[in-house]
N, C-alpha and C. Protein backbone atom coordinates (compact mmCIF):
# COMPACT_ATOMS: atom_id res chain seq x y z
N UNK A 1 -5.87 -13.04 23.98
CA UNK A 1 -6.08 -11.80 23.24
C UNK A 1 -7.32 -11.08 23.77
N UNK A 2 -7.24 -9.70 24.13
CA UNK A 2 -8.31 -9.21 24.54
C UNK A 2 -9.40 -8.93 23.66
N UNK A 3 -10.68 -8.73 23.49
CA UNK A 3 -11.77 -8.66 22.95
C UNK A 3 -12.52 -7.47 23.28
N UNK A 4 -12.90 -7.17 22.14
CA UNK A 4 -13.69 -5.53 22.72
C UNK A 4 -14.97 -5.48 23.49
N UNK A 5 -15.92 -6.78 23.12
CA UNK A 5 -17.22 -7.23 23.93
C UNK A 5 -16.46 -7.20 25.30
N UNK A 6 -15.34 -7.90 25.56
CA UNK A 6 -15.42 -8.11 26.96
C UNK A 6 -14.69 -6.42 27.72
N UNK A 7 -14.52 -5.78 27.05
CA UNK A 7 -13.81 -4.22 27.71
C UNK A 7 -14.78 -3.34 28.17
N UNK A 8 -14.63 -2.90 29.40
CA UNK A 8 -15.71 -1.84 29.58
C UNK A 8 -15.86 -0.56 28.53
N UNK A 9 -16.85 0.22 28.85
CA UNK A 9 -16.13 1.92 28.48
C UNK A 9 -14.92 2.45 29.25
N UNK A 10 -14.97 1.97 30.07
CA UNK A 10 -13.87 2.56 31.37
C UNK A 10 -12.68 2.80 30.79
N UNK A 11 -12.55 1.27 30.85
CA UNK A 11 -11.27 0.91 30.14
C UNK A 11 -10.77 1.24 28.85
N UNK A 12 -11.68 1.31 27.64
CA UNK A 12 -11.64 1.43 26.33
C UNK A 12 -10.69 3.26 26.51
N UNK A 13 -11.78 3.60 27.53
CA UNK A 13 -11.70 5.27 27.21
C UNK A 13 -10.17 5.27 27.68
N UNK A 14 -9.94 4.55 29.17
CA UNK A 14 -8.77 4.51 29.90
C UNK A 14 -7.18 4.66 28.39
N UNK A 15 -7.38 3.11 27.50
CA UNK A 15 -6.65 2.90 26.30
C UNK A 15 -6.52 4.34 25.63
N UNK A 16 -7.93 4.87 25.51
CA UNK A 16 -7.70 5.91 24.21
C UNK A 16 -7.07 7.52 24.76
N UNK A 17 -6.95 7.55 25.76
CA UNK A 17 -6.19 9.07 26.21
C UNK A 17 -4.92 8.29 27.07
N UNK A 18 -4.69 7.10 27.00
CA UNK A 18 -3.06 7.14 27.27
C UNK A 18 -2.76 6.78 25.56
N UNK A 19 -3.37 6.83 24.26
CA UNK A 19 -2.47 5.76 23.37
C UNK A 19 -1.87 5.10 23.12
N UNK A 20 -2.46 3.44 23.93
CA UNK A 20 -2.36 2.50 24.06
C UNK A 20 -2.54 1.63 23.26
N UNK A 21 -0.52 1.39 22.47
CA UNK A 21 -1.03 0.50 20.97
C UNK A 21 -1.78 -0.79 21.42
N UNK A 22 -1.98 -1.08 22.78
CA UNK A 22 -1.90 -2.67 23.07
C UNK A 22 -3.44 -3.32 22.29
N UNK A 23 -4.24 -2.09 22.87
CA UNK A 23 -5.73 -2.21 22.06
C UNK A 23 -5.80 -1.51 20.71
N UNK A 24 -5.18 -1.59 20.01
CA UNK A 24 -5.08 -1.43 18.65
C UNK A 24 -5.69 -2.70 17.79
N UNK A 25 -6.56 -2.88 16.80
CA UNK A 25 -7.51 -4.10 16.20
C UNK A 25 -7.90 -4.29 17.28
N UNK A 26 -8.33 -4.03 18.18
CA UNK A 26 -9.73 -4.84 19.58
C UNK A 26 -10.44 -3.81 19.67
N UNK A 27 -10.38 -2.54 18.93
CA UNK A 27 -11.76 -1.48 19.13
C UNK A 27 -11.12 -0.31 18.57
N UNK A 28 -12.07 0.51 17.91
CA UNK A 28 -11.68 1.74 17.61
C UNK A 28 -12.47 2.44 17.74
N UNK A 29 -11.89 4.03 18.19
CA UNK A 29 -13.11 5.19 18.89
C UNK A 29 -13.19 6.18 17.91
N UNK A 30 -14.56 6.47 17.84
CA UNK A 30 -14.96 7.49 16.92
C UNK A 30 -15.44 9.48 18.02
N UNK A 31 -15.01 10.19 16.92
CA UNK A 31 -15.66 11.32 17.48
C UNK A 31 -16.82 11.95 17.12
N UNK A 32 -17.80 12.46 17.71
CA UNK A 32 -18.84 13.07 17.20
C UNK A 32 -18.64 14.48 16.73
N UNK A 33 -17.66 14.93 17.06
CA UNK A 33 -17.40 16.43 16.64
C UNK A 33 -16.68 16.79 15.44
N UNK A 34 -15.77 15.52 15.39
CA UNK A 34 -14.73 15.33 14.42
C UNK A 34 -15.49 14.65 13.33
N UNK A 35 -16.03 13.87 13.87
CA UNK A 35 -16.71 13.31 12.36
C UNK A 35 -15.09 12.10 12.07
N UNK A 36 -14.76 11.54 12.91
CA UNK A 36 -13.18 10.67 12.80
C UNK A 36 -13.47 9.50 13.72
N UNK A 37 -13.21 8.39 13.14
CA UNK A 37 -12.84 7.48 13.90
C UNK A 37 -10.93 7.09 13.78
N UNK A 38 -10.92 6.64 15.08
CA UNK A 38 -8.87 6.36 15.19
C UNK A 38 -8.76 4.72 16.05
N UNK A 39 -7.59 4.56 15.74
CA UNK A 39 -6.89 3.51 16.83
C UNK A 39 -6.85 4.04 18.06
N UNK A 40 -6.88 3.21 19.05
CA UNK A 40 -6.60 3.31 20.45
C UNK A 40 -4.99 4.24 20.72
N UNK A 41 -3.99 3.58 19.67
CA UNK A 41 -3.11 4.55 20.14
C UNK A 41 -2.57 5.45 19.31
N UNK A 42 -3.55 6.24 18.74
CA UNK A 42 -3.47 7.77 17.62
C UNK A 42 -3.21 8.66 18.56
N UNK A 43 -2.52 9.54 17.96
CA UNK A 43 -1.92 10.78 18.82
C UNK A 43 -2.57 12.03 18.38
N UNK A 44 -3.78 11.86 18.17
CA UNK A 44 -4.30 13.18 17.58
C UNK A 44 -4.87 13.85 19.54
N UNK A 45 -5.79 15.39 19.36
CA UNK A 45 -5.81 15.16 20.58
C UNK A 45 -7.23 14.46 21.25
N UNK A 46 -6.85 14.54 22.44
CA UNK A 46 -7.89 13.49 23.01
C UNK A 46 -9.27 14.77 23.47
N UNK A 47 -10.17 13.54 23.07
CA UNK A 47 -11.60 14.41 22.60
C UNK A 47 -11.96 14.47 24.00
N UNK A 48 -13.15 14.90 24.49
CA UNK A 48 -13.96 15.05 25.75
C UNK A 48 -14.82 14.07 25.57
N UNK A 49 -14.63 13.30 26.54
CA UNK A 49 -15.37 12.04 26.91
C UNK A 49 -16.73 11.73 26.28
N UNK A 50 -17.34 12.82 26.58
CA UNK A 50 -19.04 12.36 26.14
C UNK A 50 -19.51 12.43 24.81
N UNK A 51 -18.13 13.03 23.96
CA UNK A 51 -18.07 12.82 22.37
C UNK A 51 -17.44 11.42 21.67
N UNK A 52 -16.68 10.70 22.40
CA UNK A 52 -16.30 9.02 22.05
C UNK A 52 -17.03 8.44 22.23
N UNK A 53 -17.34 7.48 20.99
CA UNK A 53 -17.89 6.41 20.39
C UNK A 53 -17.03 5.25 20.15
N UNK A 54 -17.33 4.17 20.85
CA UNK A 54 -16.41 2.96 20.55
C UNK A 54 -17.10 1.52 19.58
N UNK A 55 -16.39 1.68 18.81
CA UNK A 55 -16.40 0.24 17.73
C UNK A 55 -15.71 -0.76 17.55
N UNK A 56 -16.15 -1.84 17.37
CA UNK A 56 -15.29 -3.50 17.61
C UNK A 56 -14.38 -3.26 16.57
N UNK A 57 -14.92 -2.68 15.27
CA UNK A 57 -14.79 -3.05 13.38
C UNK A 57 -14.78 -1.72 13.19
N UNK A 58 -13.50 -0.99 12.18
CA UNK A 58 -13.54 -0.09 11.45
C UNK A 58 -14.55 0.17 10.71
N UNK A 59 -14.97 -1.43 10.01
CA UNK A 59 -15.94 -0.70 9.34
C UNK A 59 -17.61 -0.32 9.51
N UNK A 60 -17.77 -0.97 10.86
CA UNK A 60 -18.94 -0.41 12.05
C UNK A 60 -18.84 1.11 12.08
N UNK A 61 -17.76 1.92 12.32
CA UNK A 61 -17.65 3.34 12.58
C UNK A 61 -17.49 3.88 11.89
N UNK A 62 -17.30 3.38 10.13
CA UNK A 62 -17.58 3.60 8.77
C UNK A 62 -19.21 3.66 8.84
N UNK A 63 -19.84 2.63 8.79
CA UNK A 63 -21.27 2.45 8.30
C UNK A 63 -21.95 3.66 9.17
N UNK A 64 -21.23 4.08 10.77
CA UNK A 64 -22.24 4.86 11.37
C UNK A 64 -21.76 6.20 10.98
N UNK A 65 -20.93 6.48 9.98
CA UNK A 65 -20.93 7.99 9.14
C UNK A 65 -19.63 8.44 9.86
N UNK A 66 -18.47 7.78 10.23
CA UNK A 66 -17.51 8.24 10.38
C UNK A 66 -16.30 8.10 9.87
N UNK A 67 -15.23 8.70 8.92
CA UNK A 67 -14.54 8.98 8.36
C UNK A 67 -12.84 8.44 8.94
N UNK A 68 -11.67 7.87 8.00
CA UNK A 68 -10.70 7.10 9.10
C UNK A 68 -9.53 8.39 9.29
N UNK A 69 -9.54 8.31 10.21
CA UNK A 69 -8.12 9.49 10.62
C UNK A 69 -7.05 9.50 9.73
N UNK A 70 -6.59 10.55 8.78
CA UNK A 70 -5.46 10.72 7.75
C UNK A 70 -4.27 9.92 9.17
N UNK A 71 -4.05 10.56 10.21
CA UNK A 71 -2.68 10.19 10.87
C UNK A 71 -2.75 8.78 11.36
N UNK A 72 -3.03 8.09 12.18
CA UNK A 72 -3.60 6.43 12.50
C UNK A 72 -3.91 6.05 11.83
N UNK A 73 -4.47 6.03 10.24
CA UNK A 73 -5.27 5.23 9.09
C UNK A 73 -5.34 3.88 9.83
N UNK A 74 -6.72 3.92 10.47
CA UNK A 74 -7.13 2.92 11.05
C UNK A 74 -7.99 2.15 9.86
N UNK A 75 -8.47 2.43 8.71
CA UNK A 75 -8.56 1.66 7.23
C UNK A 75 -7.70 0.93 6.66
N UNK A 76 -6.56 1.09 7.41
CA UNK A 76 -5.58 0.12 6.36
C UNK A 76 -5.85 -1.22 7.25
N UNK A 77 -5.58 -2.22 6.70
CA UNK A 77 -6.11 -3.63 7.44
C UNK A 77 -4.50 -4.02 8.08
N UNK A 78 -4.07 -3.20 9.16
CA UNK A 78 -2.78 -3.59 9.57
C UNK A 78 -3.05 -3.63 11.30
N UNK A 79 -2.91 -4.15 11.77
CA UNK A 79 -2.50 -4.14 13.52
C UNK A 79 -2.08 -2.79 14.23
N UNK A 80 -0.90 -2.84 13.86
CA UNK A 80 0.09 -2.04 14.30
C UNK A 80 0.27 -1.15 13.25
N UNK A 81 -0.25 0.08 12.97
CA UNK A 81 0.42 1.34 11.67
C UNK A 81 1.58 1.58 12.81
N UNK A 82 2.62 2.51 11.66
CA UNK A 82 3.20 3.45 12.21
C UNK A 82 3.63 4.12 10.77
N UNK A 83 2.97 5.24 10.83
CA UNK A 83 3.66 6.17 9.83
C UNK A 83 4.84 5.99 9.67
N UNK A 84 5.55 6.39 10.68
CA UNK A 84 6.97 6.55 10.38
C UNK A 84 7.42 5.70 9.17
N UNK A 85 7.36 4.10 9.58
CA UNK A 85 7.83 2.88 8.78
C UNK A 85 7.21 3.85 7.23
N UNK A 86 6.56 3.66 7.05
CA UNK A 86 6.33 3.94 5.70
C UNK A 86 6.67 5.51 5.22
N UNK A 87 7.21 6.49 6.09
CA UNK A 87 8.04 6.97 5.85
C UNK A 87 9.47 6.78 5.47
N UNK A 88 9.85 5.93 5.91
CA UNK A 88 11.56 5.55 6.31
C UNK A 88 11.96 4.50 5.20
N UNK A 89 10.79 3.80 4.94
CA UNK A 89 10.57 2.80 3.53
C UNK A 89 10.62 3.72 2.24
N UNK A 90 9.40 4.53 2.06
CA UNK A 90 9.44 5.39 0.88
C UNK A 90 10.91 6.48 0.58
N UNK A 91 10.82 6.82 1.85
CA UNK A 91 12.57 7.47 1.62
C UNK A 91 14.20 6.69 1.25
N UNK A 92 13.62 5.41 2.06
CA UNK A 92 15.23 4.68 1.11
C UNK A 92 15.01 4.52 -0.31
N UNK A 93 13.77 3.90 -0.77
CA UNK A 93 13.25 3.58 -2.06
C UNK A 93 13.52 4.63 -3.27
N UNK A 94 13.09 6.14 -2.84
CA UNK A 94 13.58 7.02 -3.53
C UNK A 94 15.21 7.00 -4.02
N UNK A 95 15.90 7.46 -2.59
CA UNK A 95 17.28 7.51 -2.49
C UNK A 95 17.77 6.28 -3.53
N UNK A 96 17.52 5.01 -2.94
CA UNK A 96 17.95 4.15 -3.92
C UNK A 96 17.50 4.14 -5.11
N UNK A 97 16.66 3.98 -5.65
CA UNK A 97 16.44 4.14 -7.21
C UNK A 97 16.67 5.70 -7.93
N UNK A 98 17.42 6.51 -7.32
CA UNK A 98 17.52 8.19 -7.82
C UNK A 98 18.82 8.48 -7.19
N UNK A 99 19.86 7.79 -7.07
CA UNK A 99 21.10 8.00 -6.26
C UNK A 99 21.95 8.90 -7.16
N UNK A 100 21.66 8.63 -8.79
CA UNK A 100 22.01 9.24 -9.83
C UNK A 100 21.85 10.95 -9.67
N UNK A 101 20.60 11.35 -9.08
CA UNK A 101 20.04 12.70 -9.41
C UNK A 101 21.29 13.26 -8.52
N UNK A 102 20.69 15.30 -8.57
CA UNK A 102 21.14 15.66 -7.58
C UNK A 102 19.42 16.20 -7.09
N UNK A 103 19.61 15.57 -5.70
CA UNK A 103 18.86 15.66 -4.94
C UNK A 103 18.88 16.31 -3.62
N UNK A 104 18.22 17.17 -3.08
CA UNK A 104 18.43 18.03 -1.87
C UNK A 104 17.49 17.54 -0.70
N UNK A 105 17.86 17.47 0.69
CA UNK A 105 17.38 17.05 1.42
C UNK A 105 15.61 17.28 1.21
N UNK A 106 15.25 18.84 1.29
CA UNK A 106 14.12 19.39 0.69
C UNK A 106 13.21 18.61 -0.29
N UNK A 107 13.89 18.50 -1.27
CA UNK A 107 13.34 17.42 -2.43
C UNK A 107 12.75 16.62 -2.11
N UNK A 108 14.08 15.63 -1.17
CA UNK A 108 13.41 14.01 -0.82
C UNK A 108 12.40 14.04 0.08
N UNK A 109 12.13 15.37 1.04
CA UNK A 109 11.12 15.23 2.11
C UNK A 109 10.13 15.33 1.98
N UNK A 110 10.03 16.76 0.52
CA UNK A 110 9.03 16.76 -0.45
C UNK A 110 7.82 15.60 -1.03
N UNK A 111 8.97 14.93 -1.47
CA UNK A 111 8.52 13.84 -2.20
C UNK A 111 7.93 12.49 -1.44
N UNK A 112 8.06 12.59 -0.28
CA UNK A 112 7.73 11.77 1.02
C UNK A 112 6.67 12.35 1.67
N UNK A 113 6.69 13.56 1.44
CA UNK A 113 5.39 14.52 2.45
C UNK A 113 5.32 14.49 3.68
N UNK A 114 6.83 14.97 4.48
CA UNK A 114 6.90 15.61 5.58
C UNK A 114 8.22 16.77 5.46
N UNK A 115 8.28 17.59 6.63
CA UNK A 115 9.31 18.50 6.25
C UNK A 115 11.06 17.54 6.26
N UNK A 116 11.75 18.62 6.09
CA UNK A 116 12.71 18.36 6.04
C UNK A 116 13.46 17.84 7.18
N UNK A 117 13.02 18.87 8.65
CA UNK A 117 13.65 18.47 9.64
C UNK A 117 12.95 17.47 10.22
N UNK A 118 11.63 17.14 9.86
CA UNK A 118 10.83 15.67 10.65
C UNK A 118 11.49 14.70 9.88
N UNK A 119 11.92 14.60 8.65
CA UNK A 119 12.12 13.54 7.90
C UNK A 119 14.01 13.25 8.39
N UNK A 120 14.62 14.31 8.59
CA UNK A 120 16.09 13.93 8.95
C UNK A 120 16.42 13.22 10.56
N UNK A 121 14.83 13.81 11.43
CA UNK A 121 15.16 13.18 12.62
C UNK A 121 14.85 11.82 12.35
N UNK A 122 13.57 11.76 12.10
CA UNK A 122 13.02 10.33 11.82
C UNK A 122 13.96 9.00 11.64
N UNK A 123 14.62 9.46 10.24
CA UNK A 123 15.67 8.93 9.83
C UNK A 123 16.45 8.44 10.70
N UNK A 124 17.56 9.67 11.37
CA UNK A 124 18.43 9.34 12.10
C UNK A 124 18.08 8.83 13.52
N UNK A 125 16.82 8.87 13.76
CA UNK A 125 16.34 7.86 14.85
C UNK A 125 15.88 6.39 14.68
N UNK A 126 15.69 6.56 13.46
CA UNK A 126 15.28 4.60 13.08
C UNK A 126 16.75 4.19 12.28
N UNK A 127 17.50 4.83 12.06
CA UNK A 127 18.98 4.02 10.78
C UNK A 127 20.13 4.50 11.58
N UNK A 128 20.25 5.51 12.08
CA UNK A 128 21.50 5.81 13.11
C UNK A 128 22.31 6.97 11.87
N UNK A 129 21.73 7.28 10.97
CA UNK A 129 22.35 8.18 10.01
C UNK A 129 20.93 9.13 9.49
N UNK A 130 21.84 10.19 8.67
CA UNK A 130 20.88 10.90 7.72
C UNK A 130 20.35 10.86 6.33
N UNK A 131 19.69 11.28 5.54
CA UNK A 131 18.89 10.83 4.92
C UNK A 131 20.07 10.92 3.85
N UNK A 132 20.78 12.21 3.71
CA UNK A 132 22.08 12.55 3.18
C UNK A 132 23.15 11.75 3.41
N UNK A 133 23.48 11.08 4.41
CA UNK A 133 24.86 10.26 4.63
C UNK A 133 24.14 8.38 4.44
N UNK A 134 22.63 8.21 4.52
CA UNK A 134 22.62 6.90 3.55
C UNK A 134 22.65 7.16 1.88
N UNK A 135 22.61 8.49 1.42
CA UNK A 135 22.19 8.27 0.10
C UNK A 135 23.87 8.48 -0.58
N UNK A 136 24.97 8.87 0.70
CA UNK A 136 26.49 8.78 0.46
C UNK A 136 27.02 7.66 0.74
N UNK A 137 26.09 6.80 0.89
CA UNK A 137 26.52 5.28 1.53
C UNK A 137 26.11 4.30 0.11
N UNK A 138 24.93 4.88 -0.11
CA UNK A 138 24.50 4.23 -1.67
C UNK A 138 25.70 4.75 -3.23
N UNK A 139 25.49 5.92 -2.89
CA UNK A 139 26.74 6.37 -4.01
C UNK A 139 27.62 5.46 -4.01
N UNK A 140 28.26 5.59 -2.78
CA UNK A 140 29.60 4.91 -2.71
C UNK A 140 29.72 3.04 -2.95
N UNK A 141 28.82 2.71 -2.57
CA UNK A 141 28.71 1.25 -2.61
C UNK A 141 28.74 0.98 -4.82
N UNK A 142 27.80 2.15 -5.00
CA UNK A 142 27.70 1.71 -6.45
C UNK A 142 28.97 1.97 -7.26
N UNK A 143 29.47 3.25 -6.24
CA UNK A 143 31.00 3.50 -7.15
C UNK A 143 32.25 2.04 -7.31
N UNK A 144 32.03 1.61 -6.43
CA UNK A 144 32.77 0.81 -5.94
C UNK A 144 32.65 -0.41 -6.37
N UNK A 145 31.17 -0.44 -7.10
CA UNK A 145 30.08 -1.70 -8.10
C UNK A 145 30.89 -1.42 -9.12
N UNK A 146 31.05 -0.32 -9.59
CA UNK A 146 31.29 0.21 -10.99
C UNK A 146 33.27 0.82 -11.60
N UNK A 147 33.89 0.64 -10.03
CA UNK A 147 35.54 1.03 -9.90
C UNK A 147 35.80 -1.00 -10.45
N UNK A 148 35.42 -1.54 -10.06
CA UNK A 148 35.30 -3.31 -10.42
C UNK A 148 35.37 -3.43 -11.69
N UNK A 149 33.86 -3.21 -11.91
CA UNK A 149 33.37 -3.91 -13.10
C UNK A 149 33.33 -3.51 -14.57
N UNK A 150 33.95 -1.77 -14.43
CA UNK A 150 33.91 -1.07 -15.77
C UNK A 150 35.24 -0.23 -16.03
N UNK A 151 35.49 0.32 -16.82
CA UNK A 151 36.78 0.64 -17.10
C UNK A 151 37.04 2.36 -17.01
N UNK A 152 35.54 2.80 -16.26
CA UNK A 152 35.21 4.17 -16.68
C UNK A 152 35.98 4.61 -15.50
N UNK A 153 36.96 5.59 -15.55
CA UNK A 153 37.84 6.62 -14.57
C UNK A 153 36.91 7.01 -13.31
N UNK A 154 37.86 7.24 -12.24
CA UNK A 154 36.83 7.82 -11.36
C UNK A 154 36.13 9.06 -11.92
N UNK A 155 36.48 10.01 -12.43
CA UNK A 155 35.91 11.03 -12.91
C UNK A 155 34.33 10.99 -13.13
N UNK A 156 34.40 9.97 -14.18
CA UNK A 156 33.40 9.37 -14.84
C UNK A 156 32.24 8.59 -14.11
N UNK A 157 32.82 8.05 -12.80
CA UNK A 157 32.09 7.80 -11.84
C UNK A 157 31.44 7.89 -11.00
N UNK A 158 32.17 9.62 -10.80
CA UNK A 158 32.12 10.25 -9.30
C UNK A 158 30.58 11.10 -10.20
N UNK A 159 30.49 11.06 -11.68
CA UNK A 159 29.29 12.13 -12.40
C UNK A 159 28.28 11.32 -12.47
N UNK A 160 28.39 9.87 -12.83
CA UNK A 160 27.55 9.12 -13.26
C UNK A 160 27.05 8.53 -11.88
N UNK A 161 27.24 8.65 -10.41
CA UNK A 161 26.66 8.30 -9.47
C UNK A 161 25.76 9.41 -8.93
N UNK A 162 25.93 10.43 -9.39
CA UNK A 162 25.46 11.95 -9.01
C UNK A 162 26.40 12.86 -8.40
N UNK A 163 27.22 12.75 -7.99
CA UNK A 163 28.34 14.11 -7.44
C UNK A 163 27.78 14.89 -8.85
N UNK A 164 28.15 16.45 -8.06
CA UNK A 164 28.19 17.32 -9.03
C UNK A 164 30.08 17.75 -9.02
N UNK A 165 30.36 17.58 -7.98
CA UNK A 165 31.72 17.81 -7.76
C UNK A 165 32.76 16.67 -7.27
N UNK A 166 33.70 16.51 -8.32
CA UNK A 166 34.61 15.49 -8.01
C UNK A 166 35.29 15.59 -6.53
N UNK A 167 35.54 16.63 -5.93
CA UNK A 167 36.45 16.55 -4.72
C UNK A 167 35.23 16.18 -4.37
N UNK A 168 34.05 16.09 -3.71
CA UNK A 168 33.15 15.91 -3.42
C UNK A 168 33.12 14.19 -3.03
N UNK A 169 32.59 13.92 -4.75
CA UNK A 169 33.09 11.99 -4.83
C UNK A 169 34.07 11.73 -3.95
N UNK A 170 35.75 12.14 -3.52
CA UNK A 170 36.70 11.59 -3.55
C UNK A 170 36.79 11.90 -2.01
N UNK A 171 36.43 12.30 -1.24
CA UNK A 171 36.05 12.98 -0.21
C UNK A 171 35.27 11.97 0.68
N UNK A 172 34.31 11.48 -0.22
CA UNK A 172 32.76 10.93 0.38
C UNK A 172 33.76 9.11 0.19
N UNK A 173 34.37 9.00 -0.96
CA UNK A 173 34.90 7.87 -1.51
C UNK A 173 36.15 7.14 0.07
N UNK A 174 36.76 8.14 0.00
CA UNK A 174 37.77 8.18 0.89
C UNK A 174 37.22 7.69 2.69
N UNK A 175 36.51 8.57 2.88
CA UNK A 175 35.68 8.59 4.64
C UNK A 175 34.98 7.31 4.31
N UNK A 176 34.34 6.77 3.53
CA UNK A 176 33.76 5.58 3.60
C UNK A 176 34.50 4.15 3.38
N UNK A 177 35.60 4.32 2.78
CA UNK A 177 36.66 3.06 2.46
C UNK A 177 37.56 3.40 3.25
N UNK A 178 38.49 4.49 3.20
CA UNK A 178 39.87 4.55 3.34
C UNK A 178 40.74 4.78 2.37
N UNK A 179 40.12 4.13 1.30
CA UNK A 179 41.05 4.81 0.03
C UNK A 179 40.34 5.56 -1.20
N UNK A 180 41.24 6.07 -1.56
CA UNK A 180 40.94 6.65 -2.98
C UNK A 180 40.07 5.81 -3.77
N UNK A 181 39.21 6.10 -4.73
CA UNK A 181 38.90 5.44 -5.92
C UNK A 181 40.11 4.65 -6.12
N UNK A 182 41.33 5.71 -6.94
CA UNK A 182 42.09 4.78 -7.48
C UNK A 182 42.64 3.67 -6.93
N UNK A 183 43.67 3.86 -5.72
CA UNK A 183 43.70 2.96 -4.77
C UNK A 183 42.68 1.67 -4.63
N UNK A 184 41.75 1.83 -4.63
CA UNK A 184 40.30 1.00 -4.40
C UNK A 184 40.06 -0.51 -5.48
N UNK A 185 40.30 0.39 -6.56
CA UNK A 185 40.40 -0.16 -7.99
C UNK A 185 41.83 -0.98 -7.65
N UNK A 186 42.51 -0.61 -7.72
CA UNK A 186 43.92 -1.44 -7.84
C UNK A 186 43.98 -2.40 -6.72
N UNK A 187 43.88 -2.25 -5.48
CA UNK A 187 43.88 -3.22 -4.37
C UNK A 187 42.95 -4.54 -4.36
N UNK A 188 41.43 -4.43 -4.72
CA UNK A 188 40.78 -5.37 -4.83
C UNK A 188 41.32 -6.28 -6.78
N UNK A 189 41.72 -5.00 -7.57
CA UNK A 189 41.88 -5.58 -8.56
C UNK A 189 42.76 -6.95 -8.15
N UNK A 190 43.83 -6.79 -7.52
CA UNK A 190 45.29 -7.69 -7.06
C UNK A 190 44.48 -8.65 -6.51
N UNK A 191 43.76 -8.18 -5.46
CA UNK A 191 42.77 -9.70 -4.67
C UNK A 191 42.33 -10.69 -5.17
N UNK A 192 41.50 -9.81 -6.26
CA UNK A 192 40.35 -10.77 -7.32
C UNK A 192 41.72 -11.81 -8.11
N UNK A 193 42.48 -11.03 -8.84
CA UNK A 193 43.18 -12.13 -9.30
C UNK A 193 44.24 -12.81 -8.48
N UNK A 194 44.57 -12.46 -7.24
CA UNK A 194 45.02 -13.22 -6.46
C UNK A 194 44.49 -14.65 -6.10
N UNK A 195 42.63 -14.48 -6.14
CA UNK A 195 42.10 -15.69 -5.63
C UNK A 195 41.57 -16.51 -6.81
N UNK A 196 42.36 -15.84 -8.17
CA UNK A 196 42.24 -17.22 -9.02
C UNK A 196 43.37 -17.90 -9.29
């Protein structure tokens, strides 16, 4: 493991204008202009040389009056940040516990605190879908909890998962199974008591 005693400036500086997670926890550089200290591989932009300050310990470049970067939160006691993750975390968490609402892409990005279109790429670059077609993936899984286990009509289902519009439910129901609600209900019904 590399060590920050043993790194030149050379090198340190070399790490901090390519953003190089590798030295991430082995030193962090502060700015004099900024009044910021960051990780080695923060993407904010890269300062002019004779304004970086390098520290072993966050909280060394704390004590010498410098403040932790909102984007790198080099304060959190983690190795490796990546925003994103805790973007992509807080956004399923929503979706899943609010699958009920009606919710607009806007809303959820809102409520995450990035825009709409950073939060749909994000998404569909870490899950292979959108923020909208996992929270039609959650609907549907619960409809399908609830076509089982309760006696309530699709109707009743397609409102109580959040559709505002039944063709909507039956639509979203259909592209994700193959069948209808009703269909759905009756086929596994036959299974279940098939396998007693």
């Amino acid at each position: 493991m590399k060590d920050q005693n043993n790194l030149s400036k050379d090198t340190m500086w070399k790490a901090t204008i390519s953003c190089d997670p590798a030295y991430d926890g082995i030193f962090f550089y502060a700015v004099k202009t900024t009044g910021i200290y960051c990780r080695p591989s923060c993407k904010s932009r890269v300062p002019n040389e004779e304004n970086a300050s390098f520290f072993s310990y966050a909280e060394e470049a704390k004590r010498a009056g410098y403040r932790p970067c909102k984007r790198c939160r080099p304060d959190l006691n983690c190795i490796n940040y990546d925003p994103f993750d805790f973007i992509l975390e807080d956004t399923m968490l929503l979706i899943k516990n609010n699958y009920d609402q009606n919710m607009s892409l806007h809303d959820i990005a809102s409520s995450v605190g990035v825009s709409r279109f950073h939060l749909n790429r994000i998404f569909k670059e870490r899950t292979g879908c959108t923020p909208r077609i996992y929270l039609e993936k959650i609907r549907v899984r619960k409809a399908k909890e609830l076509l089982l286990i309760t006696n309530f009509n699709s109707t009743e289902i397609g409102y109580k998962i959040g559709y505002q519009s039944i063709s909507s439910f039956y639509n979203a129901f259909k592209k994700n199974t193959g069948f209808s609600p009703t269909q759905f209900r009756v086929c596994h019904a036959e299974n279940i008591v098939n396998q007693e």
